[in-house]
N, C-alpha and C. Protein backbone atom coordinates (compact mmCIF):
# COMPACT_ATOMS: atom_id res chain seq x y z
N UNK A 1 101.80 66.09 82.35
CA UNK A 1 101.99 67.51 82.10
C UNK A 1 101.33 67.87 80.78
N UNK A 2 100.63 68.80 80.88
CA UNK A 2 100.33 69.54 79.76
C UNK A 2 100.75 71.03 79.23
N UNK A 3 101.10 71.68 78.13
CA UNK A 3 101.20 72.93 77.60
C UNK A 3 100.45 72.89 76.78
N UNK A 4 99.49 74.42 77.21
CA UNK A 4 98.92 75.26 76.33
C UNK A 4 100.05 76.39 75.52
N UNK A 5 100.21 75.64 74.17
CA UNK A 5 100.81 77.11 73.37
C UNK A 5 100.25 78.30 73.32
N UNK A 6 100.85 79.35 73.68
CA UNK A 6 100.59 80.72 73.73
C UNK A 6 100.02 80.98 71.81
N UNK A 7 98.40 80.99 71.53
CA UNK A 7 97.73 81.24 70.56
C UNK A 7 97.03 80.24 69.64
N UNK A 8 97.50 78.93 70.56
CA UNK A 8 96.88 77.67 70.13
C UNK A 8 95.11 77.33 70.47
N UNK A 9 94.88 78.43 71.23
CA UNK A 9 92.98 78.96 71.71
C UNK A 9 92.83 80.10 70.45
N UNK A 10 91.75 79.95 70.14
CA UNK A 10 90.84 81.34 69.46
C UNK A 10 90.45 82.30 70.44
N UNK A 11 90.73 83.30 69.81
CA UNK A 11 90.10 84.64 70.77
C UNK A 11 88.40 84.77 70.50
N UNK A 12 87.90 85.08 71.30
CA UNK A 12 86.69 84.89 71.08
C UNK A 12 85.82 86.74 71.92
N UNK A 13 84.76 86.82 70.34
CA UNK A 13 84.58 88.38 71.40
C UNK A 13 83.51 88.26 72.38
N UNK A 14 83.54 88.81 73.46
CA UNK A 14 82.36 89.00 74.04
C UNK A 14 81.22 88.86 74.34
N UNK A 15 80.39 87.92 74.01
CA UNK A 15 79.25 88.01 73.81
C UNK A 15 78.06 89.09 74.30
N UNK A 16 77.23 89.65 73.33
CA UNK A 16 76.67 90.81 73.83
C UNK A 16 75.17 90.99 75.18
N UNK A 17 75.15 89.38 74.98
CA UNK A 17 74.48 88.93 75.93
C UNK A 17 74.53 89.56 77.63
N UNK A 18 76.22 89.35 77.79
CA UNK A 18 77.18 89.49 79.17
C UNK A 18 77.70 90.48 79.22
N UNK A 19 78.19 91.45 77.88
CA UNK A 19 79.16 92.62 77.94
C UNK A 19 78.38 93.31 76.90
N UNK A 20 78.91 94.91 77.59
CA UNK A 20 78.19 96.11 76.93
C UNK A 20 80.01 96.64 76.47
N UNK A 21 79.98 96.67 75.17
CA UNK A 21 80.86 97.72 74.42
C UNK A 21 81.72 96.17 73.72
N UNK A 22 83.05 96.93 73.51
CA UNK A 22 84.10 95.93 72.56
C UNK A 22 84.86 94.92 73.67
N UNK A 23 85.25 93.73 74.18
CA UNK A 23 85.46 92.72 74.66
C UNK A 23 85.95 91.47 74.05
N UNK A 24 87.39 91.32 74.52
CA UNK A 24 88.08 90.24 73.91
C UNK A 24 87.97 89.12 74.53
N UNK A 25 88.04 88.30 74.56
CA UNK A 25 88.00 86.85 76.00
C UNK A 25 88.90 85.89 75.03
N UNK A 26 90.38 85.79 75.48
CA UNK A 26 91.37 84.63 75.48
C UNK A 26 91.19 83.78 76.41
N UNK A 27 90.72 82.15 76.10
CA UNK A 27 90.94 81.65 76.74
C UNK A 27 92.57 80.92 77.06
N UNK A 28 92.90 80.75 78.31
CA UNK A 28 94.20 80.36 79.14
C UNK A 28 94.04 78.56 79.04
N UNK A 29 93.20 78.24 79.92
CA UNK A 29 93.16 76.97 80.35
C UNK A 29 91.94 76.84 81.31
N UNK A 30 91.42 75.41 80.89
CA UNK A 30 90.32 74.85 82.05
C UNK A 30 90.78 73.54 82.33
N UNK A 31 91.31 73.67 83.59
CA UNK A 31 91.54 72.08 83.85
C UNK A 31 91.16 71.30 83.48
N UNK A 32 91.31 70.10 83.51
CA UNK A 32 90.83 68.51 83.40
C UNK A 32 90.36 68.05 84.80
N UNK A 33 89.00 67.53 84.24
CA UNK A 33 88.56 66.94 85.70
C UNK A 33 89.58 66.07 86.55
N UNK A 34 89.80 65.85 87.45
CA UNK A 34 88.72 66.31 88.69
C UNK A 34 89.14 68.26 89.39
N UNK A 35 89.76 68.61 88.71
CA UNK A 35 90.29 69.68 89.02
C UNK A 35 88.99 70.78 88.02
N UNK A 36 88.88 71.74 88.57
CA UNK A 36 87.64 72.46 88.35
C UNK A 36 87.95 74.20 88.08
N UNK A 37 89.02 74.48 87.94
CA UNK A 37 89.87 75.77 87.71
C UNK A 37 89.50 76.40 86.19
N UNK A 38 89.31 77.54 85.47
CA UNK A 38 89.31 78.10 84.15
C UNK A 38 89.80 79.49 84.55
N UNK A 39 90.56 79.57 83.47
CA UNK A 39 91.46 81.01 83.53
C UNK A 39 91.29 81.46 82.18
N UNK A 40 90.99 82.91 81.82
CA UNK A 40 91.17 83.35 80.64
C UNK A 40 91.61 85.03 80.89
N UNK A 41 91.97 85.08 80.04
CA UNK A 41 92.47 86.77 79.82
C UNK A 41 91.64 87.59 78.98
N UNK A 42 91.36 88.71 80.06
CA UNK A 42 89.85 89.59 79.13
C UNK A 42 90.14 91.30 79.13
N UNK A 43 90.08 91.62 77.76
CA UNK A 43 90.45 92.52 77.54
C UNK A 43 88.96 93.78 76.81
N UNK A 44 89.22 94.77 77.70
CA UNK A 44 87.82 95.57 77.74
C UNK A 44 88.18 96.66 77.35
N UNK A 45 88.04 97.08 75.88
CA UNK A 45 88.20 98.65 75.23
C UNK A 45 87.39 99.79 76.03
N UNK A 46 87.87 101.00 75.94
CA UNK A 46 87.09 101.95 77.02
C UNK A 46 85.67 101.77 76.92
N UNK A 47 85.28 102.09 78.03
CA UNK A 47 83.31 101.91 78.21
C UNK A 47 83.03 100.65 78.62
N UNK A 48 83.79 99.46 77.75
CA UNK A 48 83.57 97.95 77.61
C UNK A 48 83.29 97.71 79.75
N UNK A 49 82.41 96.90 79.80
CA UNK A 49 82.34 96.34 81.09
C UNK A 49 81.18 94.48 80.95
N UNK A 50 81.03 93.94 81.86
CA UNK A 50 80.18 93.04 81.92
C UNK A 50 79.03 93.50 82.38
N UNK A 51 78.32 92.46 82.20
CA UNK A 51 76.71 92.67 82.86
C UNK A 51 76.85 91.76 84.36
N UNK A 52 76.00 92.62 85.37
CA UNK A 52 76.19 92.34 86.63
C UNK A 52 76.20 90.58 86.58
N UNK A 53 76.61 89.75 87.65
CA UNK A 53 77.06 88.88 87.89
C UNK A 53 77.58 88.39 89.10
N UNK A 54 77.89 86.69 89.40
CA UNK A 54 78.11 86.21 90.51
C UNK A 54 78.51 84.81 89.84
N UNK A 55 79.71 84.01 90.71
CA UNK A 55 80.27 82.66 90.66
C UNK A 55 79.72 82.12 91.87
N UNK A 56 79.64 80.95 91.86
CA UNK A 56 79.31 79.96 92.30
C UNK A 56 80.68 79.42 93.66
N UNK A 57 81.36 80.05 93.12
CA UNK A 57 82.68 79.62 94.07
C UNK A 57 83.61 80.68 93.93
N UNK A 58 82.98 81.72 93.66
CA UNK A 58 84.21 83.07 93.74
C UNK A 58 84.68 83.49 92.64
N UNK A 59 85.74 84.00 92.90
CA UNK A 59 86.40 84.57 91.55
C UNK A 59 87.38 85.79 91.56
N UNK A 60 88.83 85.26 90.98
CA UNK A 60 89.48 86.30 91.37
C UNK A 60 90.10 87.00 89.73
N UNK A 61 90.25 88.12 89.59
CA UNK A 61 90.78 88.86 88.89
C UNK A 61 92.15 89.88 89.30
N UNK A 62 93.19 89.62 88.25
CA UNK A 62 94.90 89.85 87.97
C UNK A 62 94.74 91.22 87.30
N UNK A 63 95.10 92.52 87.24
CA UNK A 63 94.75 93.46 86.25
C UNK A 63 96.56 93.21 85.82
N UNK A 64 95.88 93.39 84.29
CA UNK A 64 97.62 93.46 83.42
C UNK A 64 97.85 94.11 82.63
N UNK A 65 96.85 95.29 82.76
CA UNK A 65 96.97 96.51 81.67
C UNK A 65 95.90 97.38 82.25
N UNK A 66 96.20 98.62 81.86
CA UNK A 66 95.25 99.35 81.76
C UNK A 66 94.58 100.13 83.16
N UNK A 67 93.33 100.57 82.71
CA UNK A 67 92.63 101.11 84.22
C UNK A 67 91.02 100.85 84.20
N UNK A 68 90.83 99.90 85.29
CA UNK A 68 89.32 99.63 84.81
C UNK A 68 88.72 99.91 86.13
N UNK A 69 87.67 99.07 86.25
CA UNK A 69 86.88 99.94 87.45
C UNK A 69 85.84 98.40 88.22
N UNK A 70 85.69 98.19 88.99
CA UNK A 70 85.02 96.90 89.42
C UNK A 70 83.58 97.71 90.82
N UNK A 71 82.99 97.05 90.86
CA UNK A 71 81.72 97.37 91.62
C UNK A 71 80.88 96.03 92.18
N UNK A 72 80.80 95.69 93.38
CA UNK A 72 79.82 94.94 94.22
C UNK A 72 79.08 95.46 94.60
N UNK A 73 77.60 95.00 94.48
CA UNK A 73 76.39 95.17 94.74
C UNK A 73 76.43 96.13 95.87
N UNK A 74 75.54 97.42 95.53
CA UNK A 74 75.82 98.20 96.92
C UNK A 74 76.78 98.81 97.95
N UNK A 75 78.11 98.54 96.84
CA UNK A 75 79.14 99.33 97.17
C UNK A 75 79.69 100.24 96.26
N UNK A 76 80.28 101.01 96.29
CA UNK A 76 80.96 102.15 95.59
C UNK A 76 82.08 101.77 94.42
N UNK A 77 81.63 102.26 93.13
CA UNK A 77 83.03 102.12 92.07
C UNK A 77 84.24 101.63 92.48
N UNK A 78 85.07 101.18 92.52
CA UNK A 78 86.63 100.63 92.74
C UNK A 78 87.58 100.88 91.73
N UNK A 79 88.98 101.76 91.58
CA UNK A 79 89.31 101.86 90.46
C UNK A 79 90.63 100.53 90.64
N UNK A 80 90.85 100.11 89.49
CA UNK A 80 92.20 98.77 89.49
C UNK A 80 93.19 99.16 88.72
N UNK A 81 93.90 98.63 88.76
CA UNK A 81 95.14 99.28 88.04
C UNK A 81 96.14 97.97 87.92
N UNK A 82 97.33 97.47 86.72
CA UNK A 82 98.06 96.70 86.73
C UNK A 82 98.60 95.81 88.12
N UNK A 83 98.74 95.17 88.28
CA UNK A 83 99.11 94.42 89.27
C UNK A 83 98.12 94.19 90.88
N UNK A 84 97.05 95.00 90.19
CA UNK A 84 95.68 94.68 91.17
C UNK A 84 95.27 93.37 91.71
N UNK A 85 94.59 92.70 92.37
CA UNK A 85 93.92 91.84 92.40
C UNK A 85 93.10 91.73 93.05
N UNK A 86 91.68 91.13 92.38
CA UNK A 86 90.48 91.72 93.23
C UNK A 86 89.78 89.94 93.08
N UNK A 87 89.10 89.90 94.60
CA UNK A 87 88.76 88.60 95.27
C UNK A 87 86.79 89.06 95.27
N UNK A 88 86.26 88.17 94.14
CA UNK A 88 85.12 88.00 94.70
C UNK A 88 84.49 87.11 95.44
N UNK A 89 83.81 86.94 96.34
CA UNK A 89 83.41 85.80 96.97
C UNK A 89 82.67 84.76 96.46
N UNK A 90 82.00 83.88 96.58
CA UNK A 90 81.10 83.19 96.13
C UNK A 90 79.73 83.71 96.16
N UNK A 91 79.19 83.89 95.17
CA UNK A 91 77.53 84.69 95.29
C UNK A 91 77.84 86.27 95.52
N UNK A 92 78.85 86.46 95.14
CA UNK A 92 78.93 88.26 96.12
C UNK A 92 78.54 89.31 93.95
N UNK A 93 77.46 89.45 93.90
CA UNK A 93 77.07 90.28 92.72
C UNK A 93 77.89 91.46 92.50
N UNK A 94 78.36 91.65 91.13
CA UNK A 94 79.47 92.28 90.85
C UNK A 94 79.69 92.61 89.23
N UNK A 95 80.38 93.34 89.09
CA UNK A 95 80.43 94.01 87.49
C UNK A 95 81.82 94.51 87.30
N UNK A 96 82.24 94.27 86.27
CA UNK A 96 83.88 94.81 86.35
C UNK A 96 84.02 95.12 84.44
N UNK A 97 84.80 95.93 84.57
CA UNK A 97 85.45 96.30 83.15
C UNK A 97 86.19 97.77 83.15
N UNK A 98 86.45 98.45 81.91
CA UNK A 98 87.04 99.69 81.79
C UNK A 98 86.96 100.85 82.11
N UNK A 99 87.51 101.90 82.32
CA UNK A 99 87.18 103.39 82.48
C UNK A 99 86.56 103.84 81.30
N UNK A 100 85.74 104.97 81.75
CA UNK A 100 85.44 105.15 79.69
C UNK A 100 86.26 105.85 78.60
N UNK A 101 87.32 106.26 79.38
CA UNK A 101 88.97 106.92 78.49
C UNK A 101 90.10 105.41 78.17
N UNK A 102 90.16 104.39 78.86
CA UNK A 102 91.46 103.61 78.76
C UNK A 102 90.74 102.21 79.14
N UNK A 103 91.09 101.65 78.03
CA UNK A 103 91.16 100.09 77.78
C UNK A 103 91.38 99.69 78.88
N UNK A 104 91.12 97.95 79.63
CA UNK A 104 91.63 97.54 80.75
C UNK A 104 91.69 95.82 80.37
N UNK A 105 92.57 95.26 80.57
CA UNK A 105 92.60 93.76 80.44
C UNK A 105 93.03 92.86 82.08
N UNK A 106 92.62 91.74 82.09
CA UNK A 106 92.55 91.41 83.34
C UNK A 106 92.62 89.43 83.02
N UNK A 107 93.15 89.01 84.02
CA UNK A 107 93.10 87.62 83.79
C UNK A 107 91.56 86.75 84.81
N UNK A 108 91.03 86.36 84.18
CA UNK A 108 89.76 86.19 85.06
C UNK A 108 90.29 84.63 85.68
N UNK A 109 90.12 84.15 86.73
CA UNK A 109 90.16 82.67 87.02
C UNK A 109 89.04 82.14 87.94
N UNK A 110 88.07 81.07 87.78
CA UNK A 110 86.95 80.91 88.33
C UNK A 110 86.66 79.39 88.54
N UNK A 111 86.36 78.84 89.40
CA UNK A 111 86.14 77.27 89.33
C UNK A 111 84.61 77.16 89.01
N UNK A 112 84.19 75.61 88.49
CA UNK A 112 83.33 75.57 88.21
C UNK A 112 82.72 74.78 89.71
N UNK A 113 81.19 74.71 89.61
CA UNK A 113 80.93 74.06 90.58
C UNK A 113 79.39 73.34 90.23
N UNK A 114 79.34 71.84 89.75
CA UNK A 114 78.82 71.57 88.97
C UNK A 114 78.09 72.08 87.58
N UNK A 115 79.93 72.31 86.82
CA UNK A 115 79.67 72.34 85.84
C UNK A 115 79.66 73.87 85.25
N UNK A 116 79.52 74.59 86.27
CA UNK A 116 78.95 75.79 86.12
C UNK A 116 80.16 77.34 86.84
N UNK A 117 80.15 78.38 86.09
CA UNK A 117 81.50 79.38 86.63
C UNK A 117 80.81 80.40 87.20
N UNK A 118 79.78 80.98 86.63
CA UNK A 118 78.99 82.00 86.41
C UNK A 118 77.45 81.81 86.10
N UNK A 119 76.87 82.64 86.67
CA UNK A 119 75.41 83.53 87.11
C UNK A 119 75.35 84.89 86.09
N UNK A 120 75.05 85.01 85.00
CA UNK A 120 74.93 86.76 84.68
C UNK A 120 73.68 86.94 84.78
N UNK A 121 73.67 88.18 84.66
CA UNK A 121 72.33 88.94 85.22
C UNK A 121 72.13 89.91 84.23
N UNK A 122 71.27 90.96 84.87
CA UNK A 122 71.14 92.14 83.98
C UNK A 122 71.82 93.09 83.57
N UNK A 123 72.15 93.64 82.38
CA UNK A 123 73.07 94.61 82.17
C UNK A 123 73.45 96.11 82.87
N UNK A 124 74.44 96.54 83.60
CA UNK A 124 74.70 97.44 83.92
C UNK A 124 74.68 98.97 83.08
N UNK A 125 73.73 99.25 83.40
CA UNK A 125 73.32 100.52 82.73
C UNK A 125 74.33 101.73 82.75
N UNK A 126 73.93 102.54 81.47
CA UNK A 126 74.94 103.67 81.17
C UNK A 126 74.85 104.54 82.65
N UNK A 127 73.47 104.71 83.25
CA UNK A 127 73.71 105.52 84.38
C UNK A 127 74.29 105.12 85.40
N UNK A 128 74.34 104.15 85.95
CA UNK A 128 74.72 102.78 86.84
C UNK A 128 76.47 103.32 86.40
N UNK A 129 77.07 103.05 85.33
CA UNK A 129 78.07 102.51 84.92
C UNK A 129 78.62 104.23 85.27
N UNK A 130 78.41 105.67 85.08
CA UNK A 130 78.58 106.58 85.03
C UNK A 130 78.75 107.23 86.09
N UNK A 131 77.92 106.45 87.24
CA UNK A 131 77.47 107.16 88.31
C UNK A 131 79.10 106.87 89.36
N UNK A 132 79.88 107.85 88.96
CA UNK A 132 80.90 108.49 89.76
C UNK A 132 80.78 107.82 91.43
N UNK A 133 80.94 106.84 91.56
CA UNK A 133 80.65 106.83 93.05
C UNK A 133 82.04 106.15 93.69
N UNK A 134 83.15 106.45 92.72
CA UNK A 134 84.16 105.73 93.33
C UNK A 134 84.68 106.11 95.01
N UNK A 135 85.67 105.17 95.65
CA UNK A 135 86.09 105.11 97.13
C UNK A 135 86.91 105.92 97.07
């Protein structure tokens, strides 16, 4: 058995590489091999979102605050809300973060698959990110 103490990880921001605006990333836990699981908790000040993207083996997101907004390739805005949970597939291109009025935090969990969680891509543009096209 292991425990992670609640603040015994550094918070770490964003890198501007992957995310456009302010972005917190707590890491939770990454298994120990042979187990291939990483969980962290990500917290996206209004505007804040990622740059488009895809896992290798999926990826699901917990919303635990806030109101943010998620988008797959060629589909329409999605709004999320606390107790959401949104299932990406493996390879399915995708962008997720805040409304541009209200902060949104979310628990990300993703396996690796040699080695690897994530694919980012190019940044999701202000018009892209604006463009009202929610369901």
């Amino acid at each position: 058995m292991e425990i992670n103490r609640s603040g015994s990880q550094p918070s770490n921001k964003g890198p501007a590489d992957w995310f456009t605006g302010t972005v917190r990333v707590d890491p939770l836990f990454q298994a120990p091999d042979p187990a291939r699981v990483a969980c962290a908790s990500v917290t996206f000040e209004p505007s804040a979102r990622t740059a488009w993207h895809t896992h290798p083996l999926g990826q699901t997101l917990i919303v635990t605050s806030g109101l943010g907004w998620v988008e797959r390739w060629g589909g329409p805005i999605e709004e999320i809300r606390p107790g959401d949970v949104v299932w990406f597939p493996p390879g399915e291109k995708h962008w997720h973060g805040a409304t541009p009025t209200t902060a949104m935090s979310h628990i990300a969990i993703q396996e690796a698959l040699d080695g690897k969680v994530v694919d980012w891509m190019e940044k999701v543009s202000d018009q892209e990110y604006l463009c009202l096209r929610k369901a």
